[in-house]
N, C-alpha and C. Protein backbone atom coordinates (compact mmCIF):
# COMPACT_ATOMS: atom_id res chain seq x y z
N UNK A 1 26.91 269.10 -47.30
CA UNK A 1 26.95 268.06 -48.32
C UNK A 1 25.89 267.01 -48.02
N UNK A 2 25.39 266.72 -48.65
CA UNK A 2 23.84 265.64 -48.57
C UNK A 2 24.70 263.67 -48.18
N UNK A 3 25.84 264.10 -47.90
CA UNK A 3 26.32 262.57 -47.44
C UNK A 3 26.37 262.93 -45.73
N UNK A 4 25.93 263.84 -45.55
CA UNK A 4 25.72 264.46 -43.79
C UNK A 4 23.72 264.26 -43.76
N UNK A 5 22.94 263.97 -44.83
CA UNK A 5 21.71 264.38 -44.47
C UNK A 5 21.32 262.82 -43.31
N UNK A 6 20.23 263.50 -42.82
CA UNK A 6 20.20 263.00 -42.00
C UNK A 6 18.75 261.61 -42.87
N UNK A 7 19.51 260.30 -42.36
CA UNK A 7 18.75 259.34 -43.10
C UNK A 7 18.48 258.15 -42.09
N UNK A 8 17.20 257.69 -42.14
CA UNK A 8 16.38 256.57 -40.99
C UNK A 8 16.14 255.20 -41.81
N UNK A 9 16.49 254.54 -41.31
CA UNK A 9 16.09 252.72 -42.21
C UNK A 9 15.64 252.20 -41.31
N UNK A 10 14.10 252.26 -41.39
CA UNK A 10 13.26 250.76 -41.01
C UNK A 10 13.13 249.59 -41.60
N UNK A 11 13.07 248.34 -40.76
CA UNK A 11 12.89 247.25 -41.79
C UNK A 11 12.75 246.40 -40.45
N UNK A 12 12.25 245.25 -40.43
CA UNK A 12 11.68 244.74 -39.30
C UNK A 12 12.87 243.49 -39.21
N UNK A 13 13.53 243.29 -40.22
CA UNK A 13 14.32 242.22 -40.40
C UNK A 13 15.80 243.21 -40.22
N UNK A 14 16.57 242.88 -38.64
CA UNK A 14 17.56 243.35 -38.26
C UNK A 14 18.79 243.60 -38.97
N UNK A 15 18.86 242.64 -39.93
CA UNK A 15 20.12 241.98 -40.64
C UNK A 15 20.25 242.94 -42.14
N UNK A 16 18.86 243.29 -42.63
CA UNK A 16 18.76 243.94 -43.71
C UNK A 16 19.31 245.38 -43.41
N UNK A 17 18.56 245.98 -41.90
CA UNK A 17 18.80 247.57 -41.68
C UNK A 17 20.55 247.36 -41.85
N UNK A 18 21.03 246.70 -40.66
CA UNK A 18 22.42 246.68 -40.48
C UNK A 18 22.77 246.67 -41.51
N UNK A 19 23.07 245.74 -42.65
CA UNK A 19 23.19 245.57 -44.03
C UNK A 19 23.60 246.77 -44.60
N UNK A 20 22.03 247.96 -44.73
CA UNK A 20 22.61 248.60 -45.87
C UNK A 20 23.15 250.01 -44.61
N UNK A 21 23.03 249.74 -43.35
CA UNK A 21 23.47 250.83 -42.74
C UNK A 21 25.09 250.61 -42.94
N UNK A 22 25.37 250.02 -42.68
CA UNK A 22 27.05 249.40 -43.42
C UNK A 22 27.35 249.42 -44.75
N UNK A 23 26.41 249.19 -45.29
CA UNK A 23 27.25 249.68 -46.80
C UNK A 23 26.95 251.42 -46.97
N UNK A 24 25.70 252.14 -46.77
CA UNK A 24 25.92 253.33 -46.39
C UNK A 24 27.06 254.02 -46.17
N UNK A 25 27.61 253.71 -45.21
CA UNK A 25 28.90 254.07 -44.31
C UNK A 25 29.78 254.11 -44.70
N UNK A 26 29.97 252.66 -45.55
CA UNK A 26 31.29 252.15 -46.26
C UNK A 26 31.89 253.32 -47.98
N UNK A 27 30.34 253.90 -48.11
CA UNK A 27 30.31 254.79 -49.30
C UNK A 27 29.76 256.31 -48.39
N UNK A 28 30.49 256.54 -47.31
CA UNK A 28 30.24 257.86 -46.34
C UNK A 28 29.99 258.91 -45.98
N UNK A 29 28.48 257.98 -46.15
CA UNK A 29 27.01 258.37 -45.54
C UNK A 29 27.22 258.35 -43.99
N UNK A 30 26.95 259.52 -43.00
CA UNK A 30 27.54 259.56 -41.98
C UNK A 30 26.35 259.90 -40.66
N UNK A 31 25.04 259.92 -41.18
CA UNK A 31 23.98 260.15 -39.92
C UNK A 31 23.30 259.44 -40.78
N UNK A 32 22.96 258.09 -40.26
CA UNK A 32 22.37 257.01 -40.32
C UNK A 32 21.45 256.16 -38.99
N UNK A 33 20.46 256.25 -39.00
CA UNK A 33 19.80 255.61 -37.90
C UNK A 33 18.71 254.67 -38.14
N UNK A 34 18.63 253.20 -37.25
CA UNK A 34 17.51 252.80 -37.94
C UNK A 34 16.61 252.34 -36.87
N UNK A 35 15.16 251.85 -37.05
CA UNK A 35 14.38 251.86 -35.85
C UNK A 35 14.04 250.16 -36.95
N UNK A 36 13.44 249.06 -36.21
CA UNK A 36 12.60 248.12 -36.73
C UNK A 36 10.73 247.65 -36.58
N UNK A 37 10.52 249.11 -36.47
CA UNK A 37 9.05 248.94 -36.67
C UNK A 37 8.54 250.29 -37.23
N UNK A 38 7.31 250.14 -37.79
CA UNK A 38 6.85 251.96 -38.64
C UNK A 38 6.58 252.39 -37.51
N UNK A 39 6.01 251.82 -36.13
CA UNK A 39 6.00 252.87 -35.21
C UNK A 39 6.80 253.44 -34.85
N UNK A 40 7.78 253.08 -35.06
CA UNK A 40 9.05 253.74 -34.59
C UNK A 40 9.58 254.74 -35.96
N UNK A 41 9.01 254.85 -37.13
CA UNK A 41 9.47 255.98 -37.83
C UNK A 41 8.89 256.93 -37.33
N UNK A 42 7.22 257.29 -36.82
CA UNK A 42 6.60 257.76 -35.99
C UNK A 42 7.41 258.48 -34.67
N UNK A 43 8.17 257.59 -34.32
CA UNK A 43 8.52 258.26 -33.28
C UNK A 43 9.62 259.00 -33.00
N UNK A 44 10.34 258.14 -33.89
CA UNK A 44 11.52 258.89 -34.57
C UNK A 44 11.25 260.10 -35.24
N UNK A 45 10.24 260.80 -35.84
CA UNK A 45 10.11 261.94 -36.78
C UNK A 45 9.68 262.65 -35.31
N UNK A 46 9.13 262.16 -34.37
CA UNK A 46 8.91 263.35 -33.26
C UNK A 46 9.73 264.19 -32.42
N UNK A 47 11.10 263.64 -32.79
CA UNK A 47 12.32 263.74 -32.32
C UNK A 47 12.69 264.87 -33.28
N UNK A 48 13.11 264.04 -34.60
CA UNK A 48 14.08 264.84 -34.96
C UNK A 48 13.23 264.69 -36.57
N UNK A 49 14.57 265.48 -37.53
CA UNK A 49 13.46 265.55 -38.89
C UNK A 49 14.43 264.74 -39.49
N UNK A 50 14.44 264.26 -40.91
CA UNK A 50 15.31 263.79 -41.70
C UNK A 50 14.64 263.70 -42.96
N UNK A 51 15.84 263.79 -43.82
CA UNK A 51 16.01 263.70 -45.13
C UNK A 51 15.16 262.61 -45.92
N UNK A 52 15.57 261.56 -45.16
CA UNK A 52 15.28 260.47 -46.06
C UNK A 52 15.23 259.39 -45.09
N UNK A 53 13.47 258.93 -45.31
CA UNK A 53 13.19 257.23 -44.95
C UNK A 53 13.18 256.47 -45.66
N UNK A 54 14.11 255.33 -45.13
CA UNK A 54 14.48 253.61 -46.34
C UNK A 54 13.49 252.56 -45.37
N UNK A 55 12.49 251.87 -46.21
CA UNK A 55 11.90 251.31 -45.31
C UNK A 55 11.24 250.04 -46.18
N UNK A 56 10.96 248.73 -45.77
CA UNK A 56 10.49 248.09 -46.64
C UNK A 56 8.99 248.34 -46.70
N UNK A 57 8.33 247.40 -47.42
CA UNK A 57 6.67 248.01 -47.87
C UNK A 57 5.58 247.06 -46.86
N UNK A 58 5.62 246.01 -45.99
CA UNK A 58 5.23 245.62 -45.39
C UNK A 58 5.81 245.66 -43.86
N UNK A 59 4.36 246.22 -42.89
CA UNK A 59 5.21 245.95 -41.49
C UNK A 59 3.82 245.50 -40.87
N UNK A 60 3.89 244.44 -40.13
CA UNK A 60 2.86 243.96 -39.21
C UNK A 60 1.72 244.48 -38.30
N UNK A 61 2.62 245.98 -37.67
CA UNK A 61 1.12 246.94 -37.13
C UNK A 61 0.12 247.71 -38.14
N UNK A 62 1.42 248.13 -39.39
CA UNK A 62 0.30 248.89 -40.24
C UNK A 62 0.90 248.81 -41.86
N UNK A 63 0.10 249.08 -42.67
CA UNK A 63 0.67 249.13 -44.33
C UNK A 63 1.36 250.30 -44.60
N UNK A 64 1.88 249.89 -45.80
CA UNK A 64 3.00 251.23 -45.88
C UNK A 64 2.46 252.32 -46.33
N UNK A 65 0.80 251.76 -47.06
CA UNK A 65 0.08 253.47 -47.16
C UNK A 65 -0.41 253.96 -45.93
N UNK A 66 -0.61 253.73 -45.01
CA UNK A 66 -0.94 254.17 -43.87
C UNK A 66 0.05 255.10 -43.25
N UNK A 67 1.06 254.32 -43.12
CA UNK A 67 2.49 254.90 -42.77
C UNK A 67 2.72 256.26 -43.43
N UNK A 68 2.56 256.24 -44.25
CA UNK A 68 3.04 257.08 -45.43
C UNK A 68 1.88 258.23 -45.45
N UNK A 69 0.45 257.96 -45.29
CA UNK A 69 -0.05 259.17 -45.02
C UNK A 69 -0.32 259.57 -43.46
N UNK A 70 0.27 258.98 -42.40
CA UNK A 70 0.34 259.77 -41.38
C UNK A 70 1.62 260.73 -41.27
N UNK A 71 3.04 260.39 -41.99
CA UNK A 71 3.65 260.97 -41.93
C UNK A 71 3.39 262.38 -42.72
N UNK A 72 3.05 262.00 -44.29
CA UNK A 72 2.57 263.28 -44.85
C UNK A 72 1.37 264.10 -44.23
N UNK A 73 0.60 263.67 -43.22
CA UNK A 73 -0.33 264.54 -42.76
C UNK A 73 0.67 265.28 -41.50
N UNK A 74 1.03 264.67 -40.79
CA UNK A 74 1.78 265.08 -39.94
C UNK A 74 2.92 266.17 -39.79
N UNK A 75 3.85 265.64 -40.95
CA UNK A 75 4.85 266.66 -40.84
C UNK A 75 5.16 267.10 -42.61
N UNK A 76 4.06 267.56 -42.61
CA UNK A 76 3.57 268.24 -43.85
C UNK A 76 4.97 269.56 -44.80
N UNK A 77 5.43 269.93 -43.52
CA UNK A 77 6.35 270.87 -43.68
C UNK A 77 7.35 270.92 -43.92
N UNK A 78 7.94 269.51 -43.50
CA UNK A 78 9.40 269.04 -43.38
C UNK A 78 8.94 267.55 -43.92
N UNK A 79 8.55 267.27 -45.17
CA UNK A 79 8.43 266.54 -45.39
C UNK A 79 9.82 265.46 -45.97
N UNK A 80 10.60 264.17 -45.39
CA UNK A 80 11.39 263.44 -45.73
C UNK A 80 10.55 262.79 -47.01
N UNK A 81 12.10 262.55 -47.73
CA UNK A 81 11.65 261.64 -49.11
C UNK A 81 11.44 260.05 -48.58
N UNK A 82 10.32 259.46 -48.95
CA UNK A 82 10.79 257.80 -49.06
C UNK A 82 11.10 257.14 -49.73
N UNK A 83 12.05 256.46 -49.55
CA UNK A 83 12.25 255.18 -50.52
C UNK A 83 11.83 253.52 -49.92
N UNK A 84 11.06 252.97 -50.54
CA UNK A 84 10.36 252.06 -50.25
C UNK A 84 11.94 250.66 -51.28
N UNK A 85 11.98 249.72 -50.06
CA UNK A 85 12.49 248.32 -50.77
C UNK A 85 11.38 247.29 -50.47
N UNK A 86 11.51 246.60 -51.81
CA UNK A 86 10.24 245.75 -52.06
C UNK A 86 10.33 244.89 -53.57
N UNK A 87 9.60 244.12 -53.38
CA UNK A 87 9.48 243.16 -54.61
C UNK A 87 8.86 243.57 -56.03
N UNK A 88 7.44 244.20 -54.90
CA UNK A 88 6.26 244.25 -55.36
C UNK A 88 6.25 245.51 -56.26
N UNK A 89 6.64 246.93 -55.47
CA UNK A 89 6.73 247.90 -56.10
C UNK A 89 7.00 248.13 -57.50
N UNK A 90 6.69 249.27 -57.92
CA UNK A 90 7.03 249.88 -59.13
C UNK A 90 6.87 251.28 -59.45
N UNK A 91 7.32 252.34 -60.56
CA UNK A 91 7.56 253.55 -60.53
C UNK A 91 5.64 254.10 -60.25
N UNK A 92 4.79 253.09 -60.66
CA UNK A 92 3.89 253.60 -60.91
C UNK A 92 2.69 253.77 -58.99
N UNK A 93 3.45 252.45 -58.57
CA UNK A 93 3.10 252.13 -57.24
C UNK A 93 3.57 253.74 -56.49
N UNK A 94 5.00 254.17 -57.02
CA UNK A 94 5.40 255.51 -56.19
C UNK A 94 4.57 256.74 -56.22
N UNK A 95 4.16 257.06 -57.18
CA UNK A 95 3.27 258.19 -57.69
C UNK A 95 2.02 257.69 -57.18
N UNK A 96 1.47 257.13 -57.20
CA UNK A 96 0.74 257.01 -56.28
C UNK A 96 0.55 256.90 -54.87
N UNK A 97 1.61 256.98 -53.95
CA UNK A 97 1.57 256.58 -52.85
C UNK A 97 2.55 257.99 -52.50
N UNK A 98 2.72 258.82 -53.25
CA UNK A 98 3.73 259.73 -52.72
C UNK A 98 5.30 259.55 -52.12
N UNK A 99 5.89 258.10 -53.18
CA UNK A 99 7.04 257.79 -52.96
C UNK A 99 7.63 258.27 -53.47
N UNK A 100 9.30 258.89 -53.14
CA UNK A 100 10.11 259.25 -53.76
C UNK A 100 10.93 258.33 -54.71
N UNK A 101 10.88 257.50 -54.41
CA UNK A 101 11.68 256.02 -55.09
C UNK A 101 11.59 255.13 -54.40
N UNK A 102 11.93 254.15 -55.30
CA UNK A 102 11.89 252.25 -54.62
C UNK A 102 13.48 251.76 -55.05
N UNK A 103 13.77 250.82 -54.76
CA UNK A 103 14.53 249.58 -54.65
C UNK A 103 13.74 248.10 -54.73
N UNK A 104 14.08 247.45 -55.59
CA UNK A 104 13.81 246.20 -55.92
C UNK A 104 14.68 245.08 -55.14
N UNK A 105 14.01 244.20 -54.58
CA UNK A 105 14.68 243.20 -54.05
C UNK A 105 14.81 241.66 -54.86
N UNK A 106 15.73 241.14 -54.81
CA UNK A 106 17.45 241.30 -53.91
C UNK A 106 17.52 243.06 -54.30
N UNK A 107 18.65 243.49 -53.48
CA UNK A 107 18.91 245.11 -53.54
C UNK A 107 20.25 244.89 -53.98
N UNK A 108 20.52 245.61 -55.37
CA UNK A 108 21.92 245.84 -55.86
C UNK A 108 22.16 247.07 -55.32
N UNK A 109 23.63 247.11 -54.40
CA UNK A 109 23.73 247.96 -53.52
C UNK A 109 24.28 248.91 -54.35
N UNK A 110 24.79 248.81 -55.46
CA UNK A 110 25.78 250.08 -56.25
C UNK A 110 24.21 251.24 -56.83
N UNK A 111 23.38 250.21 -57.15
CA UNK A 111 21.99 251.08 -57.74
C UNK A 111 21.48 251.67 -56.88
N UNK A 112 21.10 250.98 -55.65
CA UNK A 112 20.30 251.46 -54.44
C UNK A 112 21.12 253.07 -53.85
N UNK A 113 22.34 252.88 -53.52
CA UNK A 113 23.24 254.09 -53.81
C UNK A 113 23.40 255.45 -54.57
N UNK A 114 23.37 255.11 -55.76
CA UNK A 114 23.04 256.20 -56.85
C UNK A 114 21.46 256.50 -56.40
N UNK A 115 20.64 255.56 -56.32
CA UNK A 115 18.94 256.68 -56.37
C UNK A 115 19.17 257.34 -55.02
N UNK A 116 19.77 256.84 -54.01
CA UNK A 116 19.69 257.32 -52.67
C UNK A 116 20.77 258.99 -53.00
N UNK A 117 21.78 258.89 -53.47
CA UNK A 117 22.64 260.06 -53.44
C UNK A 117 21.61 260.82 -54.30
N UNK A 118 20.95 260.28 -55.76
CA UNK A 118 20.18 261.06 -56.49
C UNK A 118 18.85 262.32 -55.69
N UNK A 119 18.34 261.51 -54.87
CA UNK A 119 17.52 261.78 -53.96
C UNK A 119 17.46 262.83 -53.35
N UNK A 120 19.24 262.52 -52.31
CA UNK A 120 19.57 263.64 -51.29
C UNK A 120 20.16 264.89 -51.68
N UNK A 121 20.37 264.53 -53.10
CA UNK A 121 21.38 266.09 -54.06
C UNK A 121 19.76 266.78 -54.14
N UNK A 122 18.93 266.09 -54.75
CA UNK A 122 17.62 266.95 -55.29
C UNK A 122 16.99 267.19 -53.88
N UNK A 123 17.15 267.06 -52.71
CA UNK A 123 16.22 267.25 -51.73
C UNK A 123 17.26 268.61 -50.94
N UNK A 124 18.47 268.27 -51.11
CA UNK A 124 19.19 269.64 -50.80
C UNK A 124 19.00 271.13 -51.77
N UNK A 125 19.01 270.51 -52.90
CA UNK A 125 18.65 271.33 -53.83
C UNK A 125 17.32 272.35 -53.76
N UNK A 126 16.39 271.57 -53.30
CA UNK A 126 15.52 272.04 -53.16
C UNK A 126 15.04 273.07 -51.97
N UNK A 127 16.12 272.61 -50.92
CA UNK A 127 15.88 273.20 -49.79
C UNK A 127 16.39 274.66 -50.09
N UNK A 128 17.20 274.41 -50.83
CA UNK A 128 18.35 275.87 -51.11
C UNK A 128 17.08 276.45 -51.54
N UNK A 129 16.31 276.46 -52.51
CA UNK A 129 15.31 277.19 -53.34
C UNK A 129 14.50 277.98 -52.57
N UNK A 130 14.04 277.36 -51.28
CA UNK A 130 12.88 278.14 -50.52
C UNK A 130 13.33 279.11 -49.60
């Protein structure tokens, strides 16, 4: 069941990861992990693979297109969906950047929820296919 996939939240601001790693939970989502820097999604993907990165769009060592194409160069194969939270974003910002979806901030957690379950049904789905 895609409420087992395995899902990573970066965000450099402690209070936000915890945040939605708790409401996650509370609607049970059950492999949840979060790191607070993109190097650490980096390092985290060297480990292990996952479903789905939640991450905001600014981090201090590097931009989130950067981020975003080392991971797609990298683990090309097992590629996780992202979802980017942010102000700035928009559907059009995703397609271009090879996002799976955004979240708008403030984050309405009932919406943020649905794209996230939307996400992990179509990314299981897909896996079944190959």
């Amino acid at each position: 069941m895609f409420k087992t996939s395995k899902i990573l939240i970066v965000d450099d601001n402690s209070m936000i990861s915890f945040y939605l790693k708790n409401q996650l939970e509370q609607r049970g989502f059950t492999n949840i992990e979060i790191t607070h820097q993109a190097k650490g999604i980096l390092s985290c993907l060297e480990s292990k693979s996952y479903q789905l990165v939640i991450c905001n769009e600014s981090f201090p060592e590097m931009t989130i297109d950067d981020l975003i194409l080392r991971v797609r160069l990298r683990w090309y194969q097992e590629q996780p969906c992202f979802m980017i939270i942010s102000e700035f974003w928009d559907a059009s910002s995703c397609i271009f950047n090879y996002v799976s979806s955004y979240s708008s901030q403030p984050i309405e957690i009932e919406s943020f929820v649905k794209k996230i379950t939307e996400l992990l049904f179509q990314k299981q789905k897909e896996s079944r296919m190959v």
